[in-house]
Protein backbone atom coordinates (compact mmCIF):
# COMPACT_ATOMS: atom_id res chain seq x y z
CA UNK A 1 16.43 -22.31 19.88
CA UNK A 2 17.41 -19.30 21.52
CA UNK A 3 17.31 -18.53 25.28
CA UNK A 4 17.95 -15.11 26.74
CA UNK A 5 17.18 -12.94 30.10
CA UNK A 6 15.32 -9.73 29.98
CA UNK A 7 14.43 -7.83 33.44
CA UNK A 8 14.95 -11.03 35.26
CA UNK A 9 13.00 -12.62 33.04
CA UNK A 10 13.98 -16.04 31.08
CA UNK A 11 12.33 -16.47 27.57
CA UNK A 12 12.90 -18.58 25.08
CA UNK A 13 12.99 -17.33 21.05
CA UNK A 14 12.26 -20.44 18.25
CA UNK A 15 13.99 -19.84 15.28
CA UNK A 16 11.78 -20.10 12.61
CA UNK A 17 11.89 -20.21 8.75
CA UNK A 18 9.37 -19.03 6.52
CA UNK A 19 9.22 -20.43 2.29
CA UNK A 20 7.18 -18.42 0.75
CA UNK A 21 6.34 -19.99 -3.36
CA UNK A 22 4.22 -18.07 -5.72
CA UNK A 23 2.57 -20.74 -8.21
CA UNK A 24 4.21 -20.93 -11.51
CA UNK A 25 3.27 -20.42 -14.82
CA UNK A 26 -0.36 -21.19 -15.43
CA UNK A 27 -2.50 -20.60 -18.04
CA UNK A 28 -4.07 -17.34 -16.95
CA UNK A 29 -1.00 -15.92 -17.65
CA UNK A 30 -1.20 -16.47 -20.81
CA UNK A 31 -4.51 -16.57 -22.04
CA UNK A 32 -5.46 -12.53 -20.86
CA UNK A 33 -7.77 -14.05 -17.78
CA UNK A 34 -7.94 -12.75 -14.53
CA UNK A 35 -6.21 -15.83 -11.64
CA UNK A 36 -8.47 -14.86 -9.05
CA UNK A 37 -10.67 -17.76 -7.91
CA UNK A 38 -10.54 -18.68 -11.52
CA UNK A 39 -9.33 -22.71 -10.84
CA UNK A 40 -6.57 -22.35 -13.76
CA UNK A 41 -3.72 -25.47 -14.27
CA UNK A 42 -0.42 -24.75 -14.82
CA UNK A 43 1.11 -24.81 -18.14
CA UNK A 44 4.19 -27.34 -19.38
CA UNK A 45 7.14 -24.47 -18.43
CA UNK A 46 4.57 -23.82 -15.20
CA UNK A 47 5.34 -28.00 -14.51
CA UNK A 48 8.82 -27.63 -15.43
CA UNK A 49 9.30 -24.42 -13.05
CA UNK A 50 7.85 -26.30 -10.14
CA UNK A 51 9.99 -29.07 -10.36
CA UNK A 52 12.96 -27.02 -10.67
CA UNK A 53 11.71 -25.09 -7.31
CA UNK A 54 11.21 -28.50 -5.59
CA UNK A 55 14.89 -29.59 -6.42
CA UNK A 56 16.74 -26.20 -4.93
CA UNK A 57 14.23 -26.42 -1.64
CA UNK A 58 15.72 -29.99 -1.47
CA UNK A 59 19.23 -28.54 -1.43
CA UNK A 60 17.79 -25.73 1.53
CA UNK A 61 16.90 -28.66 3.85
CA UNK A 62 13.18 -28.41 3.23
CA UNK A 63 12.44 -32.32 3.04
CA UNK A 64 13.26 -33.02 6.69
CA UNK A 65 10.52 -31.58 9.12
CA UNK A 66 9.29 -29.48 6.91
CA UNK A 67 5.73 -28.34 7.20
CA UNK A 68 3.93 -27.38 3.39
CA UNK A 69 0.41 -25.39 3.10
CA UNK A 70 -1.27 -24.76 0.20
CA UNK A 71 -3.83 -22.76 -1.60
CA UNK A 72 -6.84 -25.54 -2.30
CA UNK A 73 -6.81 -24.22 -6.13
CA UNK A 74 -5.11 -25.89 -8.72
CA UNK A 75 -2.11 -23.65 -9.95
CA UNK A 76 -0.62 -23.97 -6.51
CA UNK A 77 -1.77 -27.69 -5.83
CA UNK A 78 -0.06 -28.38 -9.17
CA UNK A 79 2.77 -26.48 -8.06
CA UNK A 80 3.07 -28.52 -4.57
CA UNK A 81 2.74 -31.83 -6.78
CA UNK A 82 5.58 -31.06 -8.84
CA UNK A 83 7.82 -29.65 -6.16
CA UNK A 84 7.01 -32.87 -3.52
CA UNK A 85 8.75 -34.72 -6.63
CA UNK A 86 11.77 -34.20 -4.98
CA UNK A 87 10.63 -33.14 -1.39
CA UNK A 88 7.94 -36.01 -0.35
CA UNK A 89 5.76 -33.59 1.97
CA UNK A 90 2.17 -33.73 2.42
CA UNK A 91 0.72 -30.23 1.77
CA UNK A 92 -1.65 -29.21 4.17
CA UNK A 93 -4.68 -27.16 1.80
CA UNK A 94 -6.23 -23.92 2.94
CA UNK A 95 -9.07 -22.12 1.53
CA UNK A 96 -7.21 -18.78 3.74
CA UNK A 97 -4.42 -18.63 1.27
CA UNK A 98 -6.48 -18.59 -1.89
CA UNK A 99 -5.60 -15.53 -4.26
CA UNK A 100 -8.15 -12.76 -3.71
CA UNK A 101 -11.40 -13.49 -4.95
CA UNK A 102 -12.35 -11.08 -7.69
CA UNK A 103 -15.99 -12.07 -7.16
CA UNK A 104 -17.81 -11.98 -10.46
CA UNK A 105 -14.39 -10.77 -12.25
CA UNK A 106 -12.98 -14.11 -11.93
CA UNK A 107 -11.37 -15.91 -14.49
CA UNK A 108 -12.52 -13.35 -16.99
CA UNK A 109 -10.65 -12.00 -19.55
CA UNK A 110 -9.06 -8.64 -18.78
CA UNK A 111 -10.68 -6.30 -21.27
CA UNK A 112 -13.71 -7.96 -19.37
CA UNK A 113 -12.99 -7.52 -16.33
CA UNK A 114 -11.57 -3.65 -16.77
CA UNK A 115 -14.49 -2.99 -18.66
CA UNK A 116 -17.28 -4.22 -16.48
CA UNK A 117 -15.66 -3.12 -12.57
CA UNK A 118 -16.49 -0.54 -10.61
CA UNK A 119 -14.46 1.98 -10.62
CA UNK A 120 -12.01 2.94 -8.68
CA UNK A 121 -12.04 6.70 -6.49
CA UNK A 122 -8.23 6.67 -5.14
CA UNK A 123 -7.35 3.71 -2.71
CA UNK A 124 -9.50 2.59 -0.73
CA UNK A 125 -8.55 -0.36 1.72
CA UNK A 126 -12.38 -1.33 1.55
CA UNK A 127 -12.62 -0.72 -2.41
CA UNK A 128 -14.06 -4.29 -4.45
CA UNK A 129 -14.07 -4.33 -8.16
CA UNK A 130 -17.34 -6.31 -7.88
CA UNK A 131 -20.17 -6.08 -5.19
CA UNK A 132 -19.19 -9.79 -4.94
CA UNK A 133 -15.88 -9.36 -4.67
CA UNK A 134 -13.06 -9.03 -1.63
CA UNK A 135 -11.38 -5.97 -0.59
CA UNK A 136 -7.94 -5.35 0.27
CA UNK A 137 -9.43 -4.89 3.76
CA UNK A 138 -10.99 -8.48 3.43
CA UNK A 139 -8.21 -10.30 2.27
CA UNK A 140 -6.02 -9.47 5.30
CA UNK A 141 -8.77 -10.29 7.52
CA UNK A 142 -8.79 -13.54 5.37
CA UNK A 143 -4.94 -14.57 5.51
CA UNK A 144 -4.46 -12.69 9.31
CA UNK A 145 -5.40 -16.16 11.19
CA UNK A 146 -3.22 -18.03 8.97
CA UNK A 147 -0.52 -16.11 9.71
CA UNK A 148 -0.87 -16.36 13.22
CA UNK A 149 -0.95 -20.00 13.42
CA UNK A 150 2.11 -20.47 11.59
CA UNK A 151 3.91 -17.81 13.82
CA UNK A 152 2.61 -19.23 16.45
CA UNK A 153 3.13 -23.14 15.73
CA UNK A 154 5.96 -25.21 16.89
CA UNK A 155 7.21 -25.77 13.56
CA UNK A 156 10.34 -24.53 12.46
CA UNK A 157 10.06 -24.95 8.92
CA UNK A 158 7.50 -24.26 6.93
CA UNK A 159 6.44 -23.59 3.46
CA UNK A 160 3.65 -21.75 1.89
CA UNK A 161 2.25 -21.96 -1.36
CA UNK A 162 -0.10 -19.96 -2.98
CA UNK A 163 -0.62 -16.39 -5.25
CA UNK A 164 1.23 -13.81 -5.52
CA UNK A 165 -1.24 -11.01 -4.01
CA UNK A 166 -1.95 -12.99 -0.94
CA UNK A 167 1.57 -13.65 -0.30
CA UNK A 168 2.46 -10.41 -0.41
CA UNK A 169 -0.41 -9.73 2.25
CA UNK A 170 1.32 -12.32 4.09
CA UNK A 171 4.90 -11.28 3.50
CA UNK A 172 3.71 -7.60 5.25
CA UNK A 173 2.24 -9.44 8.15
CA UNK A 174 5.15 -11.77 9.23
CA UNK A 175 7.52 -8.50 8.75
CA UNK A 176 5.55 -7.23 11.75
CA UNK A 177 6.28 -10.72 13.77
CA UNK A 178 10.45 -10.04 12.67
């Protein structure tokens, strides 16, 4: 912790620390489906990747008062399973920090899923491939409150784990926090 004086005023700064994990190898990514909301397990290597993640966050520190959230679906569950091998913390599982939801696009295959969205006119922060589907403009709105409580937490170490669009979404927001 950090204490300094501005204008006569005494603050204090917490130094905080930030994991980010993309889930590992599941089968979407090999099978030509869109992740999404699509509730896809990891493969073997996706295990095997996990594990190995687990072991190095072991060597950062991250079993001792470390904080772990997780998407609720099952590539990044899977992923927190096989990483707590080694690091023994109870993940804490969000519905915020699920991947976008491609609405009716989900877990479809790709030539499926390019074939049947609407498309695109340019970006558009409000654009959705399906009427049922989240926009850019959505999923921040989703993730935004999330990212505020961790900011704003007491905790000093804390990993996330989820997919790799959201994170990136989240990634933007905490550079604003820096």
């Amino acid at each position: 912790m950090i204490t300094h004086q501005d204008n006569g005023l005494r603050s204090i700064v917490m130094s905080k620390t930030i994991i980010t994990v993309q889930h590992t190898e599941s089968e979407h990514h090999l099978n030509g489906h869109a992740g999404a909301w699509g509730n896809w397990p990891l493969t073997k290597k996706g295990h095997q990747q996990a594990f190995e993640i687990g072991k190095w966050l072991l060597t950062e520190g991250c079993d001792d008062g470390c904080i772990m959230y997780c998407s609720d679906l099952t590539r990044a569950a899977q992923t927190a399973d096989e990483m707590n091998k080694t690091l023994h913390i109870t993940p804490k599982f969000s519905e915020l920090i699920r991947e976008v939801n491609a609405g009716e696009g989900n877990g479809k295959p790709w030539d499926w899923y390019d074939e049947h969205k609407i498309p695109p006119a340019g970006y558009d922060p409000d654009y959705r491939p399906f009427e049922d589907a989240e926009s850019d403009r959505d999923l921040w709105n989703r993730i935004e409150p999330f990212c505020k409580q961790i900011v704003e937490s007491p905790d000093e170490k804390i990993l996330v784990v989820s997919h790799g669009c959201t994170l990136s979404f989240l990634q933007a927001m905490l550079m604003k926090f820096r």
